[in-house]
Protein backbone atom coordinates (compact mmCIF):
# COMPACT_ATOMS: atom_id res chain seq x y z
CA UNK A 1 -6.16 -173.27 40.02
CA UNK A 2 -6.57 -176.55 38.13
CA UNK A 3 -7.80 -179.46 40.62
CA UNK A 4 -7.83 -183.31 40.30
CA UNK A 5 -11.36 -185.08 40.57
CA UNK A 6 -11.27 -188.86 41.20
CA UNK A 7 -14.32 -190.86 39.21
CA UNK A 8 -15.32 -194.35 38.53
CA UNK A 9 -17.01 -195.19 35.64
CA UNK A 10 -20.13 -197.12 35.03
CA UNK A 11 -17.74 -200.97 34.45
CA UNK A 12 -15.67 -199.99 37.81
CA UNK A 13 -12.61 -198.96 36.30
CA UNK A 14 -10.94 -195.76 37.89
CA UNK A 15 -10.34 -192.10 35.74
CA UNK A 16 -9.71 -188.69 36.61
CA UNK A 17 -10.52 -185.56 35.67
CA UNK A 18 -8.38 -181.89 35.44
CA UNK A 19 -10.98 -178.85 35.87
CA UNK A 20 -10.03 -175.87 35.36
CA UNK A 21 -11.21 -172.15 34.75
CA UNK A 22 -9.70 -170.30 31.86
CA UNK A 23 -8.46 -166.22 32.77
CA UNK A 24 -12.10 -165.43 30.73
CA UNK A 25 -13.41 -166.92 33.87
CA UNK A 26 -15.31 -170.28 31.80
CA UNK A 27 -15.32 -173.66 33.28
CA UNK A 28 -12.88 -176.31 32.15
CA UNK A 29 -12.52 -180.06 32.00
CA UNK A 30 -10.02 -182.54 30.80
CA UNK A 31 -10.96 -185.97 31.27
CA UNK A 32 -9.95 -189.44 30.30
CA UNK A 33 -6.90 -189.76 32.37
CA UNK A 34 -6.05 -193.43 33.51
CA UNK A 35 -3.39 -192.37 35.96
CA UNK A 36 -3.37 -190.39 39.04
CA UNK A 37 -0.03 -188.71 38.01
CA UNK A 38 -0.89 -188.34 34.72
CA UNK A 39 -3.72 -186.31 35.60
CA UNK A 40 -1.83 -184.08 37.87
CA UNK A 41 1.08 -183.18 35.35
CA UNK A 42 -1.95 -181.95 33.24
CA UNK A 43 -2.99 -179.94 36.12
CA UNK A 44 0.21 -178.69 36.46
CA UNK A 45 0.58 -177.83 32.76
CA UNK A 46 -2.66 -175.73 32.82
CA UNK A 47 -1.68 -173.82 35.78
CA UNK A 48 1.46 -172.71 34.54
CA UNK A 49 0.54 -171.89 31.34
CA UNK A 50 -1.94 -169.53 33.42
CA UNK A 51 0.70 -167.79 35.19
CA UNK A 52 2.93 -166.94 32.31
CA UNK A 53 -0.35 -165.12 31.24
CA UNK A 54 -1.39 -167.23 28.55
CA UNK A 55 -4.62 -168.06 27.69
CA UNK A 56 -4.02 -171.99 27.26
CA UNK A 57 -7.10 -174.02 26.08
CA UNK A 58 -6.49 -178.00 25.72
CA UNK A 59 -9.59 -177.31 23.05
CA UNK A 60 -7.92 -174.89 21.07
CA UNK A 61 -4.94 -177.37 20.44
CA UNK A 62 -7.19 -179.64 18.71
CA UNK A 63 -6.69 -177.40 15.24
CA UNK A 64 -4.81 -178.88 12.68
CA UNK A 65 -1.39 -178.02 11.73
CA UNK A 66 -2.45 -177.45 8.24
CA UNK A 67 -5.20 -175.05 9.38
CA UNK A 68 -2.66 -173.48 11.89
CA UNK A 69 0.36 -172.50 9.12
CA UNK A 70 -2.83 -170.75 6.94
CA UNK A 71 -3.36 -168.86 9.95
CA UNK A 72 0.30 -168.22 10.70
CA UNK A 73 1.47 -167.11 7.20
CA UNK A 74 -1.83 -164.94 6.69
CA UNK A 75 -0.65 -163.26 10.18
CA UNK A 76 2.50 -162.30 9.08
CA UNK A 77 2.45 -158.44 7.22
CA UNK A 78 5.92 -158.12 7.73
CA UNK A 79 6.87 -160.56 4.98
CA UNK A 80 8.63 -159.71 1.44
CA UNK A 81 7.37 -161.48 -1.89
CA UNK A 82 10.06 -163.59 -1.90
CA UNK A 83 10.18 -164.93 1.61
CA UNK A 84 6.38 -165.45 1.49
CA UNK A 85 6.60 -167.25 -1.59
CA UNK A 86 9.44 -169.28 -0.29
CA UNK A 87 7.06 -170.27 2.69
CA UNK A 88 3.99 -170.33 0.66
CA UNK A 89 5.74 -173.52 -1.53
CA UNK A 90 7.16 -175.00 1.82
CA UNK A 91 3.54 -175.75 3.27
CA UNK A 92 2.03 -176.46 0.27
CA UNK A 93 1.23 -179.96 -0.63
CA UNK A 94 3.58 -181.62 -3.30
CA UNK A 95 2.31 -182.85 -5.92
CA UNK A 96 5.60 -183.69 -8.36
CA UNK A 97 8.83 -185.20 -7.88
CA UNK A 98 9.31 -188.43 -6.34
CA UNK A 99 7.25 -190.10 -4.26
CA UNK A 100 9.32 -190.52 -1.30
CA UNK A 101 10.15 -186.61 -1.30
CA UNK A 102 6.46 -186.13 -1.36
CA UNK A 103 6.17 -187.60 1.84
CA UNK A 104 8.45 -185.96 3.69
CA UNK A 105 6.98 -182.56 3.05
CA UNK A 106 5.59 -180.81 5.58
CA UNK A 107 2.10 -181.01 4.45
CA UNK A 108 2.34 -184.46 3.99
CA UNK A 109 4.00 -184.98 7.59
CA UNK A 110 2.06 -183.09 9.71
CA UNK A 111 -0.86 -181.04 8.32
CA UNK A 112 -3.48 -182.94 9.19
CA UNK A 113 -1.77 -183.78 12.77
CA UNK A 114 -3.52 -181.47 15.73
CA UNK A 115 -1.58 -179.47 17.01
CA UNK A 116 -1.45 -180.75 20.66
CA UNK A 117 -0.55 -183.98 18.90
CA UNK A 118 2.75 -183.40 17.39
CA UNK A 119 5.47 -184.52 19.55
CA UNK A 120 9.21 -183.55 19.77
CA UNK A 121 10.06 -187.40 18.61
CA UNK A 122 7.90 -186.80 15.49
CA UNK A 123 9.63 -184.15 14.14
CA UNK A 124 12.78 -185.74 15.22
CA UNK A 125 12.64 -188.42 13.35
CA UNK A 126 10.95 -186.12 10.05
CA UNK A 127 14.32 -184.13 10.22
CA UNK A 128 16.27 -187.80 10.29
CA UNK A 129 14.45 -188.39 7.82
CA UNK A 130 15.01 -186.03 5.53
CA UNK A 131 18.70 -186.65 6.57
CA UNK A 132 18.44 -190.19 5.46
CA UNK A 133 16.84 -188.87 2.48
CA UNK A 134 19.87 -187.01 0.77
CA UNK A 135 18.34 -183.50 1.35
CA UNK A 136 21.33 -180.99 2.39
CA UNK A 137 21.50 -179.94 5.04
CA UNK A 138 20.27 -176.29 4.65
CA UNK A 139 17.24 -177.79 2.81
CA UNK A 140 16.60 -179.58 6.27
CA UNK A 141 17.04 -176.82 8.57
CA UNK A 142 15.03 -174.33 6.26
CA UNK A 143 12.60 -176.97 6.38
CA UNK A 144 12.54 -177.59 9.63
CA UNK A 145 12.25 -173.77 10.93
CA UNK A 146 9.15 -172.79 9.16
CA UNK A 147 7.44 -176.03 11.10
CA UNK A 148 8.92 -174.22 14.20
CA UNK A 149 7.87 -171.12 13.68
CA UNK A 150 4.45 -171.97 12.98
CA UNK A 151 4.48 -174.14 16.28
CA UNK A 152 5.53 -171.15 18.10
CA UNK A 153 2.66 -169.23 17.47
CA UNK A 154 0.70 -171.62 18.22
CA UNK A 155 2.40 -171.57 21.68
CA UNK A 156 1.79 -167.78 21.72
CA UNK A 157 -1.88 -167.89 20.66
CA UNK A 158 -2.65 -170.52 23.72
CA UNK A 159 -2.86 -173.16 21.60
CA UNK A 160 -0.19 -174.87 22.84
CA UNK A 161 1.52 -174.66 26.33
CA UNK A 162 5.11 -175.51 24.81
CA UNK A 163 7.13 -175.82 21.10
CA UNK A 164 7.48 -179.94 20.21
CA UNK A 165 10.27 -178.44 18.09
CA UNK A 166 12.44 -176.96 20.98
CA UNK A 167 15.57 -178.94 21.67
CA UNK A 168 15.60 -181.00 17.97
CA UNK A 169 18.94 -181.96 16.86
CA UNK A 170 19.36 -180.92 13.52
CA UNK A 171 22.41 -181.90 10.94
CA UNK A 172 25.57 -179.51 10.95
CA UNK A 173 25.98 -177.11 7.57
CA UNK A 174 29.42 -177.84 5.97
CA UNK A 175 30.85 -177.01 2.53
CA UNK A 176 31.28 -179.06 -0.75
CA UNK A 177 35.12 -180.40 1.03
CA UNK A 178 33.89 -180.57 4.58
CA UNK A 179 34.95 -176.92 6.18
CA UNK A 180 33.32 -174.35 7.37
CA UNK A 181 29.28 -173.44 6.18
CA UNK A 182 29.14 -170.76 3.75
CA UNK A 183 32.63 -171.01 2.50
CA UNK A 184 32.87 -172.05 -1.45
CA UNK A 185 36.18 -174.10 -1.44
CA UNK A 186 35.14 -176.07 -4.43
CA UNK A 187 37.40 -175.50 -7.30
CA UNK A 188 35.12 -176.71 -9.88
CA UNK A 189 33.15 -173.02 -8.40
CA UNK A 190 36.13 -170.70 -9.84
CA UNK A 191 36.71 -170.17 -13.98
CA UNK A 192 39.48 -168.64 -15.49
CA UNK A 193 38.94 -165.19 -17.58
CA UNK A 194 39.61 -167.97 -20.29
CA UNK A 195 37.16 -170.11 -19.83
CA UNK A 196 34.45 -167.47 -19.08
CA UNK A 197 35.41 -166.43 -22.78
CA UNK A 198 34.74 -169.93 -23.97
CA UNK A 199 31.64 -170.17 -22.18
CA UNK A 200 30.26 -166.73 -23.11
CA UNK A 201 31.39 -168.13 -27.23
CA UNK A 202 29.59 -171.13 -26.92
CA UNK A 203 26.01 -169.26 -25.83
CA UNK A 204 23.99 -168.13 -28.57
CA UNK A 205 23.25 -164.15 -28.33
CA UNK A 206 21.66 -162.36 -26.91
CA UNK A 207 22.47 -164.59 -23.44
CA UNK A 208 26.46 -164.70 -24.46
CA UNK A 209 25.54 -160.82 -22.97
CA UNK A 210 23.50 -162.06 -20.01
CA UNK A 211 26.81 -164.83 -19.21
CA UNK A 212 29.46 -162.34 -19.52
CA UNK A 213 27.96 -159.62 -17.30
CA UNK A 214 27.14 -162.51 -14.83
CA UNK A 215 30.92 -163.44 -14.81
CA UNK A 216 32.37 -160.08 -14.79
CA UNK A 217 30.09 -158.42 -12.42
CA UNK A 218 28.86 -160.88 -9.79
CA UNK A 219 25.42 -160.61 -10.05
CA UNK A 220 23.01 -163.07 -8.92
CA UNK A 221 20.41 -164.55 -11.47
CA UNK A 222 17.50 -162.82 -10.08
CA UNK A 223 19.83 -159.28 -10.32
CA UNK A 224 20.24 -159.87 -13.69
CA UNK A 225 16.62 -160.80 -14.63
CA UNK A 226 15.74 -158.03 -12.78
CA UNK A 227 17.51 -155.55 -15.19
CA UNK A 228 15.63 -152.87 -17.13
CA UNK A 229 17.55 -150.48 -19.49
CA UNK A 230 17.82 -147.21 -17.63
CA UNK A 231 19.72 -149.39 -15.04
CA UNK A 232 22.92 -149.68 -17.35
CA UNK A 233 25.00 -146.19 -16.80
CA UNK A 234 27.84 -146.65 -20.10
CA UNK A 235 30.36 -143.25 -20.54
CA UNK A 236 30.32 -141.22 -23.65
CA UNK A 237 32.74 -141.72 -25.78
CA UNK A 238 35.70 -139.85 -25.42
CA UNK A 239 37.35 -138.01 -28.30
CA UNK A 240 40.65 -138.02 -26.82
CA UNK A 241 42.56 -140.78 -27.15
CA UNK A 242 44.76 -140.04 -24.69
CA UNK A 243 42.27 -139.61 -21.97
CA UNK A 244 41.33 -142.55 -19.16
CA UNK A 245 38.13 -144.39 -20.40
CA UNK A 246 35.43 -144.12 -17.30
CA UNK A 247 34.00 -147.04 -16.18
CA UNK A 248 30.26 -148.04 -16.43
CA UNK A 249 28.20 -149.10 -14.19
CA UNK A 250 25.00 -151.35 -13.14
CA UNK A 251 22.50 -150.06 -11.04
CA UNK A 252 20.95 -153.30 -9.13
CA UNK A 253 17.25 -151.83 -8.07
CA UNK A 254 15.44 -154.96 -8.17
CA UNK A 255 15.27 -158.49 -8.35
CA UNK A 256 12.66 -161.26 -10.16
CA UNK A 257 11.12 -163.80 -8.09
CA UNK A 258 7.61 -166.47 -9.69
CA UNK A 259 4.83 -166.06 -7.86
CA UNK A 260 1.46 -168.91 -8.69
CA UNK A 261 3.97 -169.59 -11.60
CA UNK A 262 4.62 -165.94 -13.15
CA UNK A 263 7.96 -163.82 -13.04
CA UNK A 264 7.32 -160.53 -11.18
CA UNK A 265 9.54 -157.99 -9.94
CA UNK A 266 10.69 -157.86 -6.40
CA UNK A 267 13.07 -155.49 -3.64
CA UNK A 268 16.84 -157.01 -3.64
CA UNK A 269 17.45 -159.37 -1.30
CA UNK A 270 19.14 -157.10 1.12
CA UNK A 271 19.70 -153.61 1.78
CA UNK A 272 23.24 -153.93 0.55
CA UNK A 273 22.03 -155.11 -2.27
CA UNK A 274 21.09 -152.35 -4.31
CA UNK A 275 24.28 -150.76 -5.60
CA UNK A 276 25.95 -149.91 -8.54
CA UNK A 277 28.64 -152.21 -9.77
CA UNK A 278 31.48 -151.19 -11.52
CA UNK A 279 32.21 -152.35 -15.54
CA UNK A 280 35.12 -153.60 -17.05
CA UNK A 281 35.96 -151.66 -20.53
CA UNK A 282 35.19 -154.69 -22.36
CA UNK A 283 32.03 -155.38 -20.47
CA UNK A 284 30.99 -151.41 -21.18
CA UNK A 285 31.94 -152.12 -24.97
CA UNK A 286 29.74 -155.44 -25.19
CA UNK A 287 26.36 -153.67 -23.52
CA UNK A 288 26.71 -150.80 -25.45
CA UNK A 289 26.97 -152.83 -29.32
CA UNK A 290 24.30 -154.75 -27.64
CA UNK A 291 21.86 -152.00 -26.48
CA UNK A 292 22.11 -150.62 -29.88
CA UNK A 293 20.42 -154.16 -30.99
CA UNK A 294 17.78 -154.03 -28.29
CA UNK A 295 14.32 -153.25 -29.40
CA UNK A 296 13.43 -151.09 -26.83
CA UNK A 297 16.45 -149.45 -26.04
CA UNK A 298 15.06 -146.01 -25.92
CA UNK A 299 12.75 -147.44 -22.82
CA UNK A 300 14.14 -147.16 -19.39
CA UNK A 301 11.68 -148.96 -17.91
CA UNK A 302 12.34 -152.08 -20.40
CA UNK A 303 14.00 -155.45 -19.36
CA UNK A 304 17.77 -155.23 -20.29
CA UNK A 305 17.24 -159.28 -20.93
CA UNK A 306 14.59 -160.78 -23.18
CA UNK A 307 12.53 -163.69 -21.92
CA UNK A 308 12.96 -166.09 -24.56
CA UNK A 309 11.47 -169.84 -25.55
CA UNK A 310 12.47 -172.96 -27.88
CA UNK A 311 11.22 -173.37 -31.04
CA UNK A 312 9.35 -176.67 -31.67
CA UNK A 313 12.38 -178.40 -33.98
CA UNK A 314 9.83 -180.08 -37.07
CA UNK A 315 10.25 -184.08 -36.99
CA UNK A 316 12.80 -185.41 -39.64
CA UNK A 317 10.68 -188.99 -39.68
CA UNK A 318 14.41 -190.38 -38.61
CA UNK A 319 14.81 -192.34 -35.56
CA UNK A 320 18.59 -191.88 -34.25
CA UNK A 321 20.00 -195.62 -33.59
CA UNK A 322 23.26 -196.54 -32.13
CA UNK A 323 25.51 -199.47 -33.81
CA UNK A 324 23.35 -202.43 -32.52
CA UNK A 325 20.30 -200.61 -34.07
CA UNK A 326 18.62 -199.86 -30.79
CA UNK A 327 16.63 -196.69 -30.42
CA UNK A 328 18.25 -193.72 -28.79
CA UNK A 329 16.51 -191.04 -27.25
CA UNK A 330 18.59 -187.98 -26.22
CA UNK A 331 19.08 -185.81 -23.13
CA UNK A 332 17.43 -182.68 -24.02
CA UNK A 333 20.62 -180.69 -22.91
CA UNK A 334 22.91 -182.91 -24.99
CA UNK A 335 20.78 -182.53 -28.16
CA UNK A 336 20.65 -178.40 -27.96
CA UNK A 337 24.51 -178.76 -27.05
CA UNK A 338 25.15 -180.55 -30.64
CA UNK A 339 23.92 -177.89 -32.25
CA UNK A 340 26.16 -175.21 -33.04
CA UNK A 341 25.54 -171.51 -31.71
CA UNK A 342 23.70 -170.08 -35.11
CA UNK A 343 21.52 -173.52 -34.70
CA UNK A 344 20.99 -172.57 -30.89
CA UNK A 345 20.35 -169.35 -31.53
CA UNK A 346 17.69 -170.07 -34.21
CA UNK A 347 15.54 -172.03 -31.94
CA UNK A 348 14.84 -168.85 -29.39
CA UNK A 349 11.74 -167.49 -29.95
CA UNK A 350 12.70 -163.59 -27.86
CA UNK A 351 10.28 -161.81 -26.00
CA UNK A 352 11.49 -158.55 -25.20
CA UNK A 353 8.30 -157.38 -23.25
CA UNK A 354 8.15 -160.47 -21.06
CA UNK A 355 10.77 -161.03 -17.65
CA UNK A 356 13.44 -163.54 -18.21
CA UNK A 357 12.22 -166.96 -16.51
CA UNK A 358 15.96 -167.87 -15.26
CA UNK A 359 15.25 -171.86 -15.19
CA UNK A 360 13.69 -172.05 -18.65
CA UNK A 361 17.04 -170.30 -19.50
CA UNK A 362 19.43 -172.39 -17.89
CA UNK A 363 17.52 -175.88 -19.43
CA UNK A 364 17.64 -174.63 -22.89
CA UNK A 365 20.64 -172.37 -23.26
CA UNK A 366 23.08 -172.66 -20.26
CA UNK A 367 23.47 -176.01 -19.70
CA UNK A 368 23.69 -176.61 -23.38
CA UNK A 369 26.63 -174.04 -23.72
CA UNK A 370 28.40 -175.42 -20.88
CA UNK A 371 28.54 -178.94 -22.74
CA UNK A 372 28.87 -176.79 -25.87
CA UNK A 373 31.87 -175.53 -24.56
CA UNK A 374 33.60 -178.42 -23.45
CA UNK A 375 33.29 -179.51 -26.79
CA UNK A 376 35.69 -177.49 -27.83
CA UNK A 377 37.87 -178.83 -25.22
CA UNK A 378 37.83 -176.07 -22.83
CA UNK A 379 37.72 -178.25 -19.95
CA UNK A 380 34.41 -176.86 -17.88
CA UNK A 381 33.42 -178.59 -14.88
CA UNK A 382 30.58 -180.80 -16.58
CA UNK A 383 27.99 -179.78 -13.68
CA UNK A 384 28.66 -176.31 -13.86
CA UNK A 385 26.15 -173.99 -12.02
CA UNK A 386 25.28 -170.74 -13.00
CA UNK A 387 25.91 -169.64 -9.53
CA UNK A 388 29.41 -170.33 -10.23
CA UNK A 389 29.71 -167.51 -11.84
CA UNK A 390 29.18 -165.43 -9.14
CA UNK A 391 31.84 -167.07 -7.63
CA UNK A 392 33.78 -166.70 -10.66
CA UNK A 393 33.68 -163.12 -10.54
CA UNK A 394 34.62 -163.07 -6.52
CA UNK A 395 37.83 -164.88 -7.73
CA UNK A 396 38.81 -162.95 -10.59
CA UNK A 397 38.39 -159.65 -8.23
CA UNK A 398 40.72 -161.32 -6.10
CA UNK A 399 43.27 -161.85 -8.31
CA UNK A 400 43.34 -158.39 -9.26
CA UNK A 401 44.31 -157.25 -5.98
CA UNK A 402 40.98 -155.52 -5.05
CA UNK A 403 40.10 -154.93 -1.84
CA UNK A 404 38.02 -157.47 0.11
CA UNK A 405 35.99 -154.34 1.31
CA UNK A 406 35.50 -153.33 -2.47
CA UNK A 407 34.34 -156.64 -3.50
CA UNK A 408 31.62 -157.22 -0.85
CA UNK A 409 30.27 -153.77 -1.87
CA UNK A 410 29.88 -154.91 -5.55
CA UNK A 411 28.83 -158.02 -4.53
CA UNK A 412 25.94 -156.68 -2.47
CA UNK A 413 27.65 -158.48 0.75
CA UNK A 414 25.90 -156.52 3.92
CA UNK A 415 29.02 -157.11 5.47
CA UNK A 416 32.45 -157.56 4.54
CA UNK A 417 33.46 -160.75 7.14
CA UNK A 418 30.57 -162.39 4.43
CA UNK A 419 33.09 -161.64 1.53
CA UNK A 420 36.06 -163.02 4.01
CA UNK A 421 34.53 -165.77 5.18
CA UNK A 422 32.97 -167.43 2.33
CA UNK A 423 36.28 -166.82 -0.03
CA UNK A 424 38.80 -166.93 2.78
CA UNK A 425 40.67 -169.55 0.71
CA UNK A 426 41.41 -166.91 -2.06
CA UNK A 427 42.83 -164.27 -0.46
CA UNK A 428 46.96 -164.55 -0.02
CA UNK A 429 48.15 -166.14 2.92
CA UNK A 430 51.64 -166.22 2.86
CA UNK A 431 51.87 -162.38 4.19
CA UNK A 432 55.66 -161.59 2.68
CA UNK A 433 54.96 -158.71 1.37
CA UNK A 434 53.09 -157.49 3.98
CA UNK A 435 55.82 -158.99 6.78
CA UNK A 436 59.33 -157.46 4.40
CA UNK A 437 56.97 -153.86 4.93
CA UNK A 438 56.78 -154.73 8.73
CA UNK A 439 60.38 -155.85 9.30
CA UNK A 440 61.29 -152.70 7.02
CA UNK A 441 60.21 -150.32 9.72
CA UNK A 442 62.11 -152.01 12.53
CA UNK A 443 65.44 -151.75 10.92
CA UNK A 444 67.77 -148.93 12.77
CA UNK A 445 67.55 -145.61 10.50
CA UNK A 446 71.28 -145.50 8.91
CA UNK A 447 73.15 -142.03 9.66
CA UNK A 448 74.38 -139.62 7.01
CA UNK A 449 77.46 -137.67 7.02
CA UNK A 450 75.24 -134.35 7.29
CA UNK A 451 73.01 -135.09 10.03
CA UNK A 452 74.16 -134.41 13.26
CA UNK A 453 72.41 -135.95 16.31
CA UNK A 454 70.89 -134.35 19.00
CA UNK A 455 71.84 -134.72 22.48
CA UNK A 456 69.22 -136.34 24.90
């Protein structure tokens, strides 16, 4: 049991001292302390950390946060590729961006901190912070959880005798108009089949493919990267022309996340993930003219997508000017979008051997066919995401009647309230068909003339 020793020191002044023996049976001491009371809610500390069993040390508290999340990650087997790379970039220090987001990383906040030095306030105020900042709010909390976490075993390793980041208010999750987290109730989220067409003209081939099946089958960008050939199941053709085409299908096996800055191959993000997804004719017409272009079609194990690169454009010695005769330098995007698809499509260098890297994609072809596209006057939401397409594809189901139970199993929902919840919006709400079938079986049965009633 952890005792109080009074001491003066060699000036007069008054300090005491906590000792202590630690469940290994070694002797103890935590000096230093001005106060009386201070001392003795130290003492009190150490012994209850002792009775919950843990092997508390103020010593071993000392270690650095930065030292203590090496430790932590490095502990934990259980992690996939992806979440360990998400992690991995979370701790690390930032280099990049601005400066200001730079120092509210969490190396930059509290790596070289000891551990028994981080308070609750601290990483109150980093979260407000970060608040203040701009970052959304998921950003925050994802933020936010790995410091916990890494606190926590810290706690459980007898480092620490409590978590500082217990009990920290952190900002509320809400959707683009203010509802309900998870739910996508921005319009500017749902195309029309029409505008998916003009979108899927305006990208230069072979990613017009890689748009449309991303529009008309829900799959998220590292599904799609993660696509080899033996994955796409296309019908014969039928020699009757009478018969019911079959549809295709997509098998979804596996997924592309960078790790130390290269594209690998990794498990789907859930176990409802991998599943086969259904194909529209046209979609089954489209991949089959364009496996017959692929390179390595005969090669199951080859991506179904090519990774692919800009070509250096050669200087013209012109310098573009506006009407006062002042320089003007471009936006990349809006450059490649003046160009028209054949010119796009000339500056890919393909590499069918290599994974598709999905953000050197969406700089120099997507976001340049979205502007592309609006060119035509298509009217695209200007800031279109290629996530939206996902979305796209959760709307157009809807409006085709299919079942919300359907629809989460193509789009690899693990459960079906996901599907409901995040596209409650789409789904019919003013239930008259469903209430004229309902008032239909309360109306009285009428009687004909040749059916006689039975007595009760």
């Amino acid at each position: 049991m952890a005792h109080v020793q009074k001491r003066t020191t060699s000036t007069g002044q008054t300090r005491y001292v906590v000792k202590y023996r630690t469940p290994d049976g070694k002797q103890r001491s935590k000096g230093g302390f001005t106060t009386k009371k201070d001392a003795e809610a130290y003492a009190n500390e150490v012994d209850y950390s002792q009775r919950r069993g843990s092997t508390w040390d103020h010593r071993a508290g000392a270690m650095t946060f930065g030292v203590a999340a090496e430790e932590w990650l490095a502990s934990r087997h259980d992690l996939k590729p992806r979440t360990r790379a998400e992690y991995e970039n979370l701790l690390r220090p930032k280099t990049r961006g601005p400066i200001a987001a730079r120092e509210l990383s969490i190396a930059a906040t509290f790596a070289g901190y000891p551990l028994n030095a981080i308070t609750r306030q601290q990483i109150s105020e980093w979260v407000q912070r970060m608040v203040a900042a701009g970052k959304k709010p998921s950003t925050v909390r994802h933020a936010y959880f790995v410091v916990r976490m890494v606190l926590a075993q810290a706690v459980v390793d007898g480092r620490l005798t409590d978590n500082p980041a217990d009990y920290v208010k952190l900002p509320s999750e809400h959707s683009t108009n203010g509802g309900a987290p998870g739910v996508v109730d921005d319009p500017d989220q749902f195309l029309t089949a029409e505008q998916v067409q003009a979108l899927t003209a305006a990208t230069p081939w072979p990613y017009n493919v890689y748009v449309h099946v991303a529009a008309w089958t829900g799959l998220r960008a590292a599904e799609l990267a993660g696509l080899q050939v033996g994955d796409v199941d296309l019908p014969a053709r039928s020699l009757n022309p009478n018969a019911r085409p079959k549809p295709g299908t997509l098998r979804v096996e596996r997924t592309v996340i960078t790790i130390d800055g290269q594209p690998v191959y990794d498990t789907p993000k859930t176990r409802g993930s991998r599943r086969r997804v259904p194909l529209t004719l046209a979609t089954v017409d489209l991949l089959r003219d364009y496996l017959a272009r692929h390179p390595r079609h005969d090669e199951p194990a080859a991506p179904l997508f090519p990774a692919g690169t800009l070509v250096a454009q050669k200087p013209t010695g012109k310098k573009a000017t506006d009407a006062t005769g002042k320089r003007v330098v471009p936006k990349a995007e809006d450059a490649l979008a003046a160009l028209t698809v054949d010119q796009a499509q000339a500056r890919l260098t393909l590499d069918w051997h290599a994974l598709l890297r999905h953000q050197t994609f969406y700089k120099a072809v997507y976001r340049p066919a979205v502007l592309r596209a609006n060119r035509t006057g298509v009217g695209l939401p200007p800031a279109l995401k290629f996530h939206a397409l996902r979305h796209t594809y959760a709307s157009l189901c809807v409006a085709a009647g299919i079942p919300p139970l359907e629809i989460a199993r193509f789009m690899g929902h693990a459960k079906v309230t996901t599907t409901l919840s995040v596209y409650a919006h789409l789904f019919a709400d003013d239930h008259a068909d469903a209430m004229a079938a309902l008032d239909a079986m309360g109306q009285p049965v009428a009687e004909h003339g040749n059916v006689v009633r039975l007595p009760v």
